[in-house]
N, C-alpha and C. Protein backbone atom coordinates (compact mmCIF):
# COMPACT_ATOMS: atom_id res chain seq x y z
N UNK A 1 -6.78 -56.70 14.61
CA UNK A 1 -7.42 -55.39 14.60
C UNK A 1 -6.34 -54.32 14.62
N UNK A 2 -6.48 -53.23 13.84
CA UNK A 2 -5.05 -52.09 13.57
C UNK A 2 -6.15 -51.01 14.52
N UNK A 3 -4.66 -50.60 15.36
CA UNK A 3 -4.76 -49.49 16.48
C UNK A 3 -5.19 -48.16 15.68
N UNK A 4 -6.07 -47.68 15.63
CA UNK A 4 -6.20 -46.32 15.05
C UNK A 4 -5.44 -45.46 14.86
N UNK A 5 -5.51 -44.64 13.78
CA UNK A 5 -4.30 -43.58 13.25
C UNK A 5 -4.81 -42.63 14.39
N UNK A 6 -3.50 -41.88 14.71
CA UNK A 6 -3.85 -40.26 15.40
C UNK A 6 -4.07 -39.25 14.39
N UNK A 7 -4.35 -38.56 15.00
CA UNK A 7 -5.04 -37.11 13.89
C UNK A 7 -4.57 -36.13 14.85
N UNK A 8 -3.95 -35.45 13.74
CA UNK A 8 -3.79 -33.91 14.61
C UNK A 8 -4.78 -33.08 14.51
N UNK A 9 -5.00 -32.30 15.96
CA UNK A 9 -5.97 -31.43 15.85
C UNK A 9 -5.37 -29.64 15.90
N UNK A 10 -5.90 -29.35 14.79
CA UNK A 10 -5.29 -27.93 14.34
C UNK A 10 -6.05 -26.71 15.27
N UNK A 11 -5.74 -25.52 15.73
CA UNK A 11 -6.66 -24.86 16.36
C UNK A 11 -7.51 -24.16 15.19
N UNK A 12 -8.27 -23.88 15.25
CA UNK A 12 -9.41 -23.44 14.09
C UNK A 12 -8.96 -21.69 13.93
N UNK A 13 -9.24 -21.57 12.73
CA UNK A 13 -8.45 -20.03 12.36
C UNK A 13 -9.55 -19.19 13.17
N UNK A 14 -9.32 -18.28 13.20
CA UNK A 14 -10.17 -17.16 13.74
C UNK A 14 -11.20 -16.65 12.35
N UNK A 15 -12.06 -16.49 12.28
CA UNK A 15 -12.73 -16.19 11.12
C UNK A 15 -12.81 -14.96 10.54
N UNK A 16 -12.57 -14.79 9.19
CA UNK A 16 -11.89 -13.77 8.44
C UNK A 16 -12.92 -12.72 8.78
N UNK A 17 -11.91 -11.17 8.88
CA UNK A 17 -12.58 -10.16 8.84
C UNK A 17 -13.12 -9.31 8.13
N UNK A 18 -14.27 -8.76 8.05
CA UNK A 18 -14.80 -8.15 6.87
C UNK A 18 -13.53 -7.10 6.33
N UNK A 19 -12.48 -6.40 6.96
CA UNK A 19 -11.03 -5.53 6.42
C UNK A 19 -10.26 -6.66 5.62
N UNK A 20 -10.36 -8.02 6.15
CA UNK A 20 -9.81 -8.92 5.40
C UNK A 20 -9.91 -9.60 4.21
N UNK A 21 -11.67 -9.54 4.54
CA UNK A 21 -12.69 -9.87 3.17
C UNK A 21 -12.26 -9.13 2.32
N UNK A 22 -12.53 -7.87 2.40
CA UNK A 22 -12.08 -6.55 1.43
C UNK A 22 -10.88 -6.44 0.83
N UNK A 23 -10.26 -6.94 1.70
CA UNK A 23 -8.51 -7.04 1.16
C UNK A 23 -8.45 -8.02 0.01
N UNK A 24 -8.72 -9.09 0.03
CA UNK A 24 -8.69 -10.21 -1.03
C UNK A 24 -9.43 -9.37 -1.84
N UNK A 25 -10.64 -8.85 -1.70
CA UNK A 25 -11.76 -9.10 -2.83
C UNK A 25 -11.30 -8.02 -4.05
N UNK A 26 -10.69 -6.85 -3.49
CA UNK A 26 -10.04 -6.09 -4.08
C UNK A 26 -8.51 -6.37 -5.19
N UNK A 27 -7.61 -7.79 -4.42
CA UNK A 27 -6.70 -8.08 -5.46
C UNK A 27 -7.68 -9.46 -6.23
N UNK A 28 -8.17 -9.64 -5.57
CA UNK A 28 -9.12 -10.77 -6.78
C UNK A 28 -8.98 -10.36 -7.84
N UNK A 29 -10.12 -9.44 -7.31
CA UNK A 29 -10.62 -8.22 -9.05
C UNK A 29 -9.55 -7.88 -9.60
N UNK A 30 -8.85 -7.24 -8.89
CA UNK A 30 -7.58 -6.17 -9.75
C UNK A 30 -7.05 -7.14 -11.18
N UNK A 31 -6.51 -6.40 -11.71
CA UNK A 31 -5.88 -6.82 -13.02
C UNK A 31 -4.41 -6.42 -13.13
N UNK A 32 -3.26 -7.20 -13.23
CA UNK A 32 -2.11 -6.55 -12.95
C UNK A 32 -2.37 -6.64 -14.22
N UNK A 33 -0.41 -5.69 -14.49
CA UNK A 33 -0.53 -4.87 -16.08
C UNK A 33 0.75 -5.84 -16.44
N UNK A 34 1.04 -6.75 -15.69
CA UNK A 34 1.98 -7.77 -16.34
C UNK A 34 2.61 -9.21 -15.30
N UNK A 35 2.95 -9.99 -15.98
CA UNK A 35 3.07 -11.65 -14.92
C UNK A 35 4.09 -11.03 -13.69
N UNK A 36 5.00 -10.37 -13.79
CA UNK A 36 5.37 -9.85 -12.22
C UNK A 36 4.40 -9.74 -11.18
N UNK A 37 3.76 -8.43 -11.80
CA UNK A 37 3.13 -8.18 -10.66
C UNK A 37 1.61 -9.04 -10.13
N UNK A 38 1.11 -10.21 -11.51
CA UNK A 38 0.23 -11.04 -11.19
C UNK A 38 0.98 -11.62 -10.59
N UNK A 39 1.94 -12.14 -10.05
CA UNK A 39 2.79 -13.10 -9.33
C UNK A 39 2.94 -12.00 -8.08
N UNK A 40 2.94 -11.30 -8.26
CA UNK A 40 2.68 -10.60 -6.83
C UNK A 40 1.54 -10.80 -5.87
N UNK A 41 0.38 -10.37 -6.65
CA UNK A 41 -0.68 -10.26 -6.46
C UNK A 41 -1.28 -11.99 -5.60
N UNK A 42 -1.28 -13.00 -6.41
CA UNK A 42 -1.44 -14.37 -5.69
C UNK A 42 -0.48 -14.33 -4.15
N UNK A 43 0.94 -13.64 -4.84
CA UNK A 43 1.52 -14.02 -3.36
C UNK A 43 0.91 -13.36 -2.01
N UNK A 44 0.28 -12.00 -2.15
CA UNK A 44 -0.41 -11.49 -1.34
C UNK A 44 -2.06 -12.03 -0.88
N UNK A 45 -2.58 -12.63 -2.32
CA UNK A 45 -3.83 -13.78 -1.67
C UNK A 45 -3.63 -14.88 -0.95
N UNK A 46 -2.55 -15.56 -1.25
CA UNK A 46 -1.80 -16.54 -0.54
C UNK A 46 -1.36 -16.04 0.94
N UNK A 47 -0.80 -15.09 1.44
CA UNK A 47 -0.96 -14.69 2.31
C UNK A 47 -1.79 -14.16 3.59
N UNK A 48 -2.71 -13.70 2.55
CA UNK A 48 -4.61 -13.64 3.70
C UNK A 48 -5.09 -14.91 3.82
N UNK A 49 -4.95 -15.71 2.76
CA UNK A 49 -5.21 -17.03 2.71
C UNK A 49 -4.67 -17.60 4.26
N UNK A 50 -3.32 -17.40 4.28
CA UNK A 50 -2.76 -18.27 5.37
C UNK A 50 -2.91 -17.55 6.80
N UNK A 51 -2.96 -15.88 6.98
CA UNK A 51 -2.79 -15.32 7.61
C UNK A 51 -4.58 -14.09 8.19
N UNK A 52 -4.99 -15.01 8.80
CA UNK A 52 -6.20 -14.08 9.14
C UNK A 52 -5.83 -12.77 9.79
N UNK A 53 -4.65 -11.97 9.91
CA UNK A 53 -4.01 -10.97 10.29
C UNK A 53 -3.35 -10.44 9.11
N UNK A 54 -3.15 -10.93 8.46
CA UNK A 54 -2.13 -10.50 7.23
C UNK A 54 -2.01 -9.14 7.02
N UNK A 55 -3.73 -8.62 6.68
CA UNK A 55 -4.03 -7.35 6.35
C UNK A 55 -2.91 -5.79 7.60
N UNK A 56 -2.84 -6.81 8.60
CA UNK A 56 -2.42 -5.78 10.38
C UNK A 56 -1.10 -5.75 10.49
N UNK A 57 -0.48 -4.11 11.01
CA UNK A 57 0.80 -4.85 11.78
C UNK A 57 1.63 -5.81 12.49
N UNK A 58 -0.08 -5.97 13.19
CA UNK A 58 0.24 -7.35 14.26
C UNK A 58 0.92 -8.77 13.69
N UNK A 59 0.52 -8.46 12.12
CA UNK A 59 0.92 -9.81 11.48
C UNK A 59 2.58 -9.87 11.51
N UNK A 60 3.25 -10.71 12.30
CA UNK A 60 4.94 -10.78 12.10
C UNK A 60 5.53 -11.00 11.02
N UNK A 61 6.32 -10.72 10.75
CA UNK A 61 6.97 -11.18 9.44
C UNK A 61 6.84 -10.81 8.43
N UNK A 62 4.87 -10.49 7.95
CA UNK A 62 4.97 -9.69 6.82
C UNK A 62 3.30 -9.03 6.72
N UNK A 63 3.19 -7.78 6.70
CA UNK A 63 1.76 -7.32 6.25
C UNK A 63 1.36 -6.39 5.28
N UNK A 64 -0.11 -6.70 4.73
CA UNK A 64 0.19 -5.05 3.40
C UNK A 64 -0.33 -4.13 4.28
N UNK A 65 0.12 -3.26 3.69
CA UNK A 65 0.13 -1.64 3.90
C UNK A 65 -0.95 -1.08 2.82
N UNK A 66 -1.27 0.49 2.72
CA UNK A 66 -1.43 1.16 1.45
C UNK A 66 -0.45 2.06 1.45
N UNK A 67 -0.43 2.67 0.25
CA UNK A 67 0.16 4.00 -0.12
C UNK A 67 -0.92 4.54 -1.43
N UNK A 68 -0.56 5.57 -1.78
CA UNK A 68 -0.82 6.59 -2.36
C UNK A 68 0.20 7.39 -3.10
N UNK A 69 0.03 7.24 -4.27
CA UNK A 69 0.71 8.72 -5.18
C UNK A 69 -0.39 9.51 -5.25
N UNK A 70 -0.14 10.81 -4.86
CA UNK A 70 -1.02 12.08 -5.17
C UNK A 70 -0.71 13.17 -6.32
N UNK A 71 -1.44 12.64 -7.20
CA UNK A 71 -1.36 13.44 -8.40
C UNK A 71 -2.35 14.48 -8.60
N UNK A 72 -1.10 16.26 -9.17
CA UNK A 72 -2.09 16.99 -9.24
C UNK A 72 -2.12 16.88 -10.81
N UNK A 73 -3.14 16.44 -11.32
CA UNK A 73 -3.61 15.78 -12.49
C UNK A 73 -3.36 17.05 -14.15
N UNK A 74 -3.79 18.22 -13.68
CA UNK A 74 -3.48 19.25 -14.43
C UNK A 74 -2.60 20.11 -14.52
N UNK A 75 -1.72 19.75 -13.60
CA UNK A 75 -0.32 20.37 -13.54
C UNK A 75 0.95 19.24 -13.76
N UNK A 76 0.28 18.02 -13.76
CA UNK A 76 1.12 17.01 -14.04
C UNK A 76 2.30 17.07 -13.02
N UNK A 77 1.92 17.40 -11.93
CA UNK A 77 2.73 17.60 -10.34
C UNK A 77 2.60 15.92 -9.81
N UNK A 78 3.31 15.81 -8.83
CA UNK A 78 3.28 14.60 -7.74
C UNK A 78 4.16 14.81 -6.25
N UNK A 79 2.95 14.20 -5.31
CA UNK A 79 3.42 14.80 -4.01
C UNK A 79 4.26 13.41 -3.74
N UNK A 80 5.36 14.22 -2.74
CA UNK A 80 6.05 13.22 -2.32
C UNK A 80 6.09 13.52 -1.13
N UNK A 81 6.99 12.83 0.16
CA UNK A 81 7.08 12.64 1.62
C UNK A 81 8.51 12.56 1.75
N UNK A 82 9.50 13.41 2.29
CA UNK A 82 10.50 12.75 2.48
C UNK A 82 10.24 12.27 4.12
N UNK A 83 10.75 11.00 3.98
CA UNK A 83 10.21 10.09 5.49
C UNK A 83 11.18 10.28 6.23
N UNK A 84 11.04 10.29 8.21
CA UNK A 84 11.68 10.80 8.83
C UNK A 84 12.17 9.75 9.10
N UNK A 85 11.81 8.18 8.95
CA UNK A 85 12.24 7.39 9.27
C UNK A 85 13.68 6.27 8.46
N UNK A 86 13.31 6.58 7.29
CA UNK A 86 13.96 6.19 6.04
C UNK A 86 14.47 6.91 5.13
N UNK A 87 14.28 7.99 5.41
CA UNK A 87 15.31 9.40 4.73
C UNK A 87 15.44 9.15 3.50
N UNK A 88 13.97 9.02 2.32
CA UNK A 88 13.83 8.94 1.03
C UNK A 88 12.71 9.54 1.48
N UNK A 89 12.24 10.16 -0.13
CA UNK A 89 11.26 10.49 -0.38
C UNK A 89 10.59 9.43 -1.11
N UNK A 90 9.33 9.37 -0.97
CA UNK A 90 7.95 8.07 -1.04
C UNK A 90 6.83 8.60 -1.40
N UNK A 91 6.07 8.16 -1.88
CA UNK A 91 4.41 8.26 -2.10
C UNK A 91 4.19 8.15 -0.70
N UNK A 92 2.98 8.81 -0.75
CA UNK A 92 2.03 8.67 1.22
C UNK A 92 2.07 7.19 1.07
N UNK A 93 2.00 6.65 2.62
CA UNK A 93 1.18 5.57 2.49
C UNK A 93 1.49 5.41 4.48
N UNK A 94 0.97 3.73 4.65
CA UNK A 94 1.26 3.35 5.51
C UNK A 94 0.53 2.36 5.90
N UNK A 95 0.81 1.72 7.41
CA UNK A 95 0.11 0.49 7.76
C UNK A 95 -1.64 0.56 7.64
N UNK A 96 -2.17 -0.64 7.70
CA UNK A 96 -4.01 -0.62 7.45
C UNK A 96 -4.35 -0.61 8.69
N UNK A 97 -5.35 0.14 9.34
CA UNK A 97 -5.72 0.12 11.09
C UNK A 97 -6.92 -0.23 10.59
N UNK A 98 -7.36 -0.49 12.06
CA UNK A 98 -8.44 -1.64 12.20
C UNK A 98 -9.59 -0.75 11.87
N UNK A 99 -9.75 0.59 12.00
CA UNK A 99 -11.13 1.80 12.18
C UNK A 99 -11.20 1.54 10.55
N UNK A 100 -10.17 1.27 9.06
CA UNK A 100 -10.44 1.53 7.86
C UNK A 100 -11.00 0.21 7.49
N UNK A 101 -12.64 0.96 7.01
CA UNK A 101 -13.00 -0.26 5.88
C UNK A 101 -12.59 -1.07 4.84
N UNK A 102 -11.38 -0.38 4.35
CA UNK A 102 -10.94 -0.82 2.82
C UNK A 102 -9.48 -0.84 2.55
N UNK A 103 -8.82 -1.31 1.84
CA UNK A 103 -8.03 -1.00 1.67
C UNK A 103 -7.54 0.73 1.15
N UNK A 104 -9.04 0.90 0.07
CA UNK A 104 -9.23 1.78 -0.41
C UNK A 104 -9.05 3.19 0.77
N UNK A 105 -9.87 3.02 1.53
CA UNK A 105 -9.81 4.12 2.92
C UNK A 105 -8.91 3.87 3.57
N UNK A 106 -7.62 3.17 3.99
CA UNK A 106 -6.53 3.30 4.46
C UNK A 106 -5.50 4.07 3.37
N UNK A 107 -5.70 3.75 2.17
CA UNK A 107 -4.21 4.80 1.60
C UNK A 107 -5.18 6.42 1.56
N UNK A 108 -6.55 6.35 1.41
CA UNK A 108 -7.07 7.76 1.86
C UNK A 108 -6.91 8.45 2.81
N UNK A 109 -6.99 7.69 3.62
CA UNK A 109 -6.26 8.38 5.19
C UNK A 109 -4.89 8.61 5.44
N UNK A 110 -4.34 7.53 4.65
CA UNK A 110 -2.53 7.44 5.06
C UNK A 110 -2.09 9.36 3.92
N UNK A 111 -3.14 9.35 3.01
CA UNK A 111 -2.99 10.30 1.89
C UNK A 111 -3.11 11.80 2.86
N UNK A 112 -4.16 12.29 3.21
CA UNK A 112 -4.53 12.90 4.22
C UNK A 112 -3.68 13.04 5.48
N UNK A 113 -3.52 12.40 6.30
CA UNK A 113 -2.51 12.06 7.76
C UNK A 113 -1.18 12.67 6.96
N UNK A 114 -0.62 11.97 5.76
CA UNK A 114 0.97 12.61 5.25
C UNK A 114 0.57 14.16 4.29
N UNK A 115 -0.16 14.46 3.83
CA UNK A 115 -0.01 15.42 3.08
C UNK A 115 -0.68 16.95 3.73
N UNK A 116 -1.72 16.64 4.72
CA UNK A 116 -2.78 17.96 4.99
C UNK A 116 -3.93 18.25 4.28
N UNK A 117 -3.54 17.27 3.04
CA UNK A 117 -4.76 17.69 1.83
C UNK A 117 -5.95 16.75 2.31
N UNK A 118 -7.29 17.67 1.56
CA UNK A 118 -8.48 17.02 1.67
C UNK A 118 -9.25 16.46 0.48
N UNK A 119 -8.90 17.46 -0.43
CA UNK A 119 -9.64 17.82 -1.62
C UNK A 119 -9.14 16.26 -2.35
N UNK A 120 -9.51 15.06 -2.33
CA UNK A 120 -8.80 14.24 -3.03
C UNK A 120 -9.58 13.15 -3.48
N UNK A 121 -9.23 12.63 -4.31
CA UNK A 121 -10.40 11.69 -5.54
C UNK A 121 -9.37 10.51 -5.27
N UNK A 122 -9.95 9.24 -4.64
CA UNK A 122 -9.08 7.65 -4.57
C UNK A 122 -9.52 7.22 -6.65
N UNK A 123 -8.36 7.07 -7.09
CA UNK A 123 -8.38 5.63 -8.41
C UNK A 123 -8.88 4.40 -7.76
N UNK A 124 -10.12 4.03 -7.88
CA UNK A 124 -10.28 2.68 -7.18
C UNK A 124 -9.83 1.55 -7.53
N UNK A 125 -9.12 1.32 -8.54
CA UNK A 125 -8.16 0.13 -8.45
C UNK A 125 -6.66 0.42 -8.34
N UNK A 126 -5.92 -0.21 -7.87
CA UNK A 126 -4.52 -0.54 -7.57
C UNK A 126 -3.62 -0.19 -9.08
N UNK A 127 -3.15 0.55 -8.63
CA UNK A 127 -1.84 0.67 -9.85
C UNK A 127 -0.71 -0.42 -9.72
N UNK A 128 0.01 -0.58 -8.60
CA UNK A 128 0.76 -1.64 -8.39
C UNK A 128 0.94 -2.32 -7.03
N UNK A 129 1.51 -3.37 -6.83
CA UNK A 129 2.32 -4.04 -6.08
C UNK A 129 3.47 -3.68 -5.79
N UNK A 130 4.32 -3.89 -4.57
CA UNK A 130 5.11 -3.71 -4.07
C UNK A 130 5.55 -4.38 -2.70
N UNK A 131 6.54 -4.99 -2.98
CA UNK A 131 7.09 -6.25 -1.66
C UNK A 131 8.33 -5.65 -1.55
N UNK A 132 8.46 -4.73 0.06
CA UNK A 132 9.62 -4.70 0.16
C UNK A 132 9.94 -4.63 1.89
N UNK A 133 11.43 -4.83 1.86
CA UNK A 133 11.85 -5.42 3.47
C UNK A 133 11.65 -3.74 4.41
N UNK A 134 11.44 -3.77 5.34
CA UNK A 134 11.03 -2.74 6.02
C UNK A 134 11.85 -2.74 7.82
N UNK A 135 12.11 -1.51 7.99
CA UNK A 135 12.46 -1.85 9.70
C UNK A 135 11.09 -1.33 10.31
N UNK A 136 10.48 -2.74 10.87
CA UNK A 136 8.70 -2.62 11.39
C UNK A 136 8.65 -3.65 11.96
N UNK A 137 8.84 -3.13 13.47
CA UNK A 137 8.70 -4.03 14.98
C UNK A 137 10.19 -4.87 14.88
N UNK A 138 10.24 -6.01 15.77
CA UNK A 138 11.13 -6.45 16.23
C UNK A 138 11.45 -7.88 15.76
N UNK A 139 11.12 -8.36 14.61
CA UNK A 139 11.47 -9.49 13.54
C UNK A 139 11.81 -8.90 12.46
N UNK A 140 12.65 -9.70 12.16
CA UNK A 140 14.12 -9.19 11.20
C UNK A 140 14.02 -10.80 10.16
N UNK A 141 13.59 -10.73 8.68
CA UNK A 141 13.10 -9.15 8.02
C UNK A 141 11.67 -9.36 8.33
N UNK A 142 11.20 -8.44 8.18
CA UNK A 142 9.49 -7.96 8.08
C UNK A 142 9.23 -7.39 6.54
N UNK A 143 8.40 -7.80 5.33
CA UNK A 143 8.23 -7.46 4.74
C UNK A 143 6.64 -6.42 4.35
N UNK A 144 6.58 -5.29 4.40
CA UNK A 144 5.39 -4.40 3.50
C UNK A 144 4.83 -4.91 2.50
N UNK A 145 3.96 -5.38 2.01
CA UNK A 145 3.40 -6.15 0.97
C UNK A 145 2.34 -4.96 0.71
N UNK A 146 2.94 -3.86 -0.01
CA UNK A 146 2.33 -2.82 -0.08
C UNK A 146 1.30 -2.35 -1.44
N UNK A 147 -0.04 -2.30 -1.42
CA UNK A 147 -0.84 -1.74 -2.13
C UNK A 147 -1.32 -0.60 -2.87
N UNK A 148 -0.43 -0.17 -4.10
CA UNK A 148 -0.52 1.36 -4.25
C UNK A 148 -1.28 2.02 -5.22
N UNK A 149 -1.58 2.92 -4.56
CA UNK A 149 -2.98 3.53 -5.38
C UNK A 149 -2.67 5.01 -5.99
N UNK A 150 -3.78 5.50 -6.78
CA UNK A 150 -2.88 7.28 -7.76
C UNK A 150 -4.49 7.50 -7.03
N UNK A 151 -4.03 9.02 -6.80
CA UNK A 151 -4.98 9.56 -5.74
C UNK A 151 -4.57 10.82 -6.69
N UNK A 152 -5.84 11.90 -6.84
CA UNK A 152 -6.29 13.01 -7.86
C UNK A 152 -6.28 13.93 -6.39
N UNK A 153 -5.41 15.16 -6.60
CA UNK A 153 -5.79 16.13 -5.80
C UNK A 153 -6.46 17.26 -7.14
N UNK A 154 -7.31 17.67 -6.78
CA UNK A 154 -8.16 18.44 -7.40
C UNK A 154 -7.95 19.64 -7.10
N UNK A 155 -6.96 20.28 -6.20
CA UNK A 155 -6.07 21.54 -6.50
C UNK A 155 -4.93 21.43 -5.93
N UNK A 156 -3.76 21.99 -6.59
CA UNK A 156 -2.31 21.87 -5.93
C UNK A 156 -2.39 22.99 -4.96
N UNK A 157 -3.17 22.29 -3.59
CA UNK A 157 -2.45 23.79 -2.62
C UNK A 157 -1.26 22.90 -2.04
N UNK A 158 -1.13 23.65 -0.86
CA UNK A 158 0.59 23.78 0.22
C UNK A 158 0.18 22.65 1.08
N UNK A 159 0.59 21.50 0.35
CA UNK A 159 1.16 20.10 1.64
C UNK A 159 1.21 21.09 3.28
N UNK A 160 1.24 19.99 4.03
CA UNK A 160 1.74 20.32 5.75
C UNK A 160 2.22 19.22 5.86
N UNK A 161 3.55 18.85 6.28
CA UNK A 161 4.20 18.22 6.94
C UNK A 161 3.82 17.83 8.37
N UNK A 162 3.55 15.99 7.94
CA UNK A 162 3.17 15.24 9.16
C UNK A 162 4.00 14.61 9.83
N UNK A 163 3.44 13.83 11.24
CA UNK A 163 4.82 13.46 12.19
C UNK A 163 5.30 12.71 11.26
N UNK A 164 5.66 11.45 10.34
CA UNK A 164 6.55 10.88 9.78
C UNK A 164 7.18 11.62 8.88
N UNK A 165 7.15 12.84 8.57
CA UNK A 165 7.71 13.21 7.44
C UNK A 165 8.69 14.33 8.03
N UNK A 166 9.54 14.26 7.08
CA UNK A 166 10.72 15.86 7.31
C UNK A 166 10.33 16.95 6.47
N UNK A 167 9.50 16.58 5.28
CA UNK A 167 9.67 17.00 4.20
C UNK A 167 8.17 16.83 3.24
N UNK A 168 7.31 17.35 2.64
CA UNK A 168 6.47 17.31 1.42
C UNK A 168 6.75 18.04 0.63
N UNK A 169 6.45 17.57 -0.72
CA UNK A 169 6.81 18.62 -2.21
C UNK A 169 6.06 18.13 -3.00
N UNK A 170 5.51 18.78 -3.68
CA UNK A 170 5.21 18.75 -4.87
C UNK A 170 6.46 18.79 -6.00
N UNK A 171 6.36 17.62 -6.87
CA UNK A 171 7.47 17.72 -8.16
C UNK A 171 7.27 17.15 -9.52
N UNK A 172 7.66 17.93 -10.27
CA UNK A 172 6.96 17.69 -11.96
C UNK A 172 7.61 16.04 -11.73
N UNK A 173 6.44 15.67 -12.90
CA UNK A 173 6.00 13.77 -12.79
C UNK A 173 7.48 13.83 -13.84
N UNK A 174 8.43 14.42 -14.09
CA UNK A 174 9.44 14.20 -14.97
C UNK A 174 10.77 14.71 -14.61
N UNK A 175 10.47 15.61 -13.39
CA UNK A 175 11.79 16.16 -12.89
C UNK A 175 12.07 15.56 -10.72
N UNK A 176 11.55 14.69 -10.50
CA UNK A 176 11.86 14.00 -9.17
C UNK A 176 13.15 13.96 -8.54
N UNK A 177 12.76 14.13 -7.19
CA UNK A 177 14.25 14.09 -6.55
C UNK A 177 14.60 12.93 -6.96
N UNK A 178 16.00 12.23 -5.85
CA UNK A 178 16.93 11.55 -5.85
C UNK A 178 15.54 10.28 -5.18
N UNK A 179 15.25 9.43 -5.93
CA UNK A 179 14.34 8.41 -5.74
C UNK A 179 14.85 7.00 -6.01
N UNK A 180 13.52 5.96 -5.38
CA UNK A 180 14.40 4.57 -5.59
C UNK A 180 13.38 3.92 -7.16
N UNK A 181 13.92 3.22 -7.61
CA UNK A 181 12.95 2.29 -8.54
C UNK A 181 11.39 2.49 -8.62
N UNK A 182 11.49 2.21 -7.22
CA UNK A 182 9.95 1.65 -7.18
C UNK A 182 8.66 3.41 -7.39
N UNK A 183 9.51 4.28 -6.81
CA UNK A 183 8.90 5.43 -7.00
C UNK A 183 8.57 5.54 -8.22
N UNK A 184 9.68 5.70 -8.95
CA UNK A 184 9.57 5.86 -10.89
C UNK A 184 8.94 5.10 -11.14
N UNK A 185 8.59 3.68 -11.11
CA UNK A 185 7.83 2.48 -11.44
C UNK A 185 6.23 3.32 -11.25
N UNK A 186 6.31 3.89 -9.85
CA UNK A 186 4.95 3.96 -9.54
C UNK A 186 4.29 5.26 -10.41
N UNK A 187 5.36 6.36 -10.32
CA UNK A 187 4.84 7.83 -11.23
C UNK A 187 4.83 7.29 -12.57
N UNK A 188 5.53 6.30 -12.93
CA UNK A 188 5.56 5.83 -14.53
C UNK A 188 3.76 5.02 -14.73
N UNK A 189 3.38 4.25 -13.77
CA UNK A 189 1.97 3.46 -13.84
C UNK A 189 0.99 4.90 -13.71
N UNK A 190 1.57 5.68 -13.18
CA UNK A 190 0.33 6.78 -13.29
C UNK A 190 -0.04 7.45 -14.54
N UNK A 191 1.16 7.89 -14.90
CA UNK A 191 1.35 8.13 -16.56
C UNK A 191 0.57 7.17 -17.03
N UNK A 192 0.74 6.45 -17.23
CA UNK A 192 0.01 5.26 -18.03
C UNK A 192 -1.48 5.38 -17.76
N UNK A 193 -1.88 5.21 -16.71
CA UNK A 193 -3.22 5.35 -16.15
C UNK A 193 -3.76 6.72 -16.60
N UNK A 194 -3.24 7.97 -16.57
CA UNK A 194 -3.81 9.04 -17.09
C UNK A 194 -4.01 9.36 -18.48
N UNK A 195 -3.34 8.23 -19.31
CA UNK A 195 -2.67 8.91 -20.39
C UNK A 195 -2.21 9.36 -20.93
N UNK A 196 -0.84 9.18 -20.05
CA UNK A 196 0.52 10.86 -20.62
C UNK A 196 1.77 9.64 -21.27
């Protein structure tokens, strides 16, 4: 007679949250605009997949965020942030809190919280992806697996500078400060998306 195999017993995941639900269901749908960023996109389903936190700060090691480019659509303007923390200028954005339904309503709020503006129309699908290393909490690296969206301000008034920021501006979608890649990447997908 053979002694029975052992079995490991796994602790059972915590069961996904409807912010979490939303999170997938949103890159499900999405359509990247090329195999990069579909290879992005899985790596971030793969990640909720593994991580019933994924969507939260709380998640170590790596979580998405939103952001926001705020485009004033008829002036062909774009707001930027210079960050107090990282001393570039950025699209709004920031971590997903637990009060936002959507992914969608976290870069609305993160849009709002960094700029002062109200008047603002969300693009409901994702312009791009973005995976990058971040100083956020106390594991080294921590990656942003960040979700970014083109947000319509429907009049260019006067930004207010919020606690993360040193700095807001408005700047023609062709004349930008001193920026990294991923900015141009992102004002360049808006172009595209508007039709310029």
């Amino acid at each position: 007679m053979r002694a029975p195999r052992a079995t490991t017993i796994r602790a059972a995941e915590p069961p996904a949250t409807s912010l979490q639900l939303s999170c997938r269901r949103t890159l499900q749908a999405w359509r990247a605009p090329d195999p990069d960023q579909d290879q992005l996109r899985h790596y971030y389903l793969d990640h909720l997949a593994d991580r019933a936190d994924g969507w939260s700060r709380a998640c170590v090691g790596a979580h998405l965020t939103a952001s926001s480019l705020i485009y004033a659509a008829r002036e062909r303007m774009v707001l930027l942030t210079l960050h107090s923390r990282i001393g570039r200028w950025l699209q709004t954005g920031g971590h997903i809190e637990a009060i936002d339904s959507t992914l969608e309503a976290a870069a609305v709020r993160e849009a709002r919280e960094e700029s002062g503006l109200f008047d603002l129309a969300l693009e409901p699908n994702p312009l791009l992806l973005s995976k990058h290393e971040v100083p956020c909490g106390t594991v080294r690296p921590t990656y942003h697996l960040d979700v970014q969206y083109l947000v319509i301000a429907n009049q260019m008034a006067s930004p207010q500078v919020g606690d993360e920021s040193l700095d807001v501006r408005w700047f023609a979608h062709d004349q930008l400060p001193e920026v990294d890649d991923s900015v141009v990447a992102l004002v360049r997908a808006a172009g595209v998306r508007l039709g310029w």
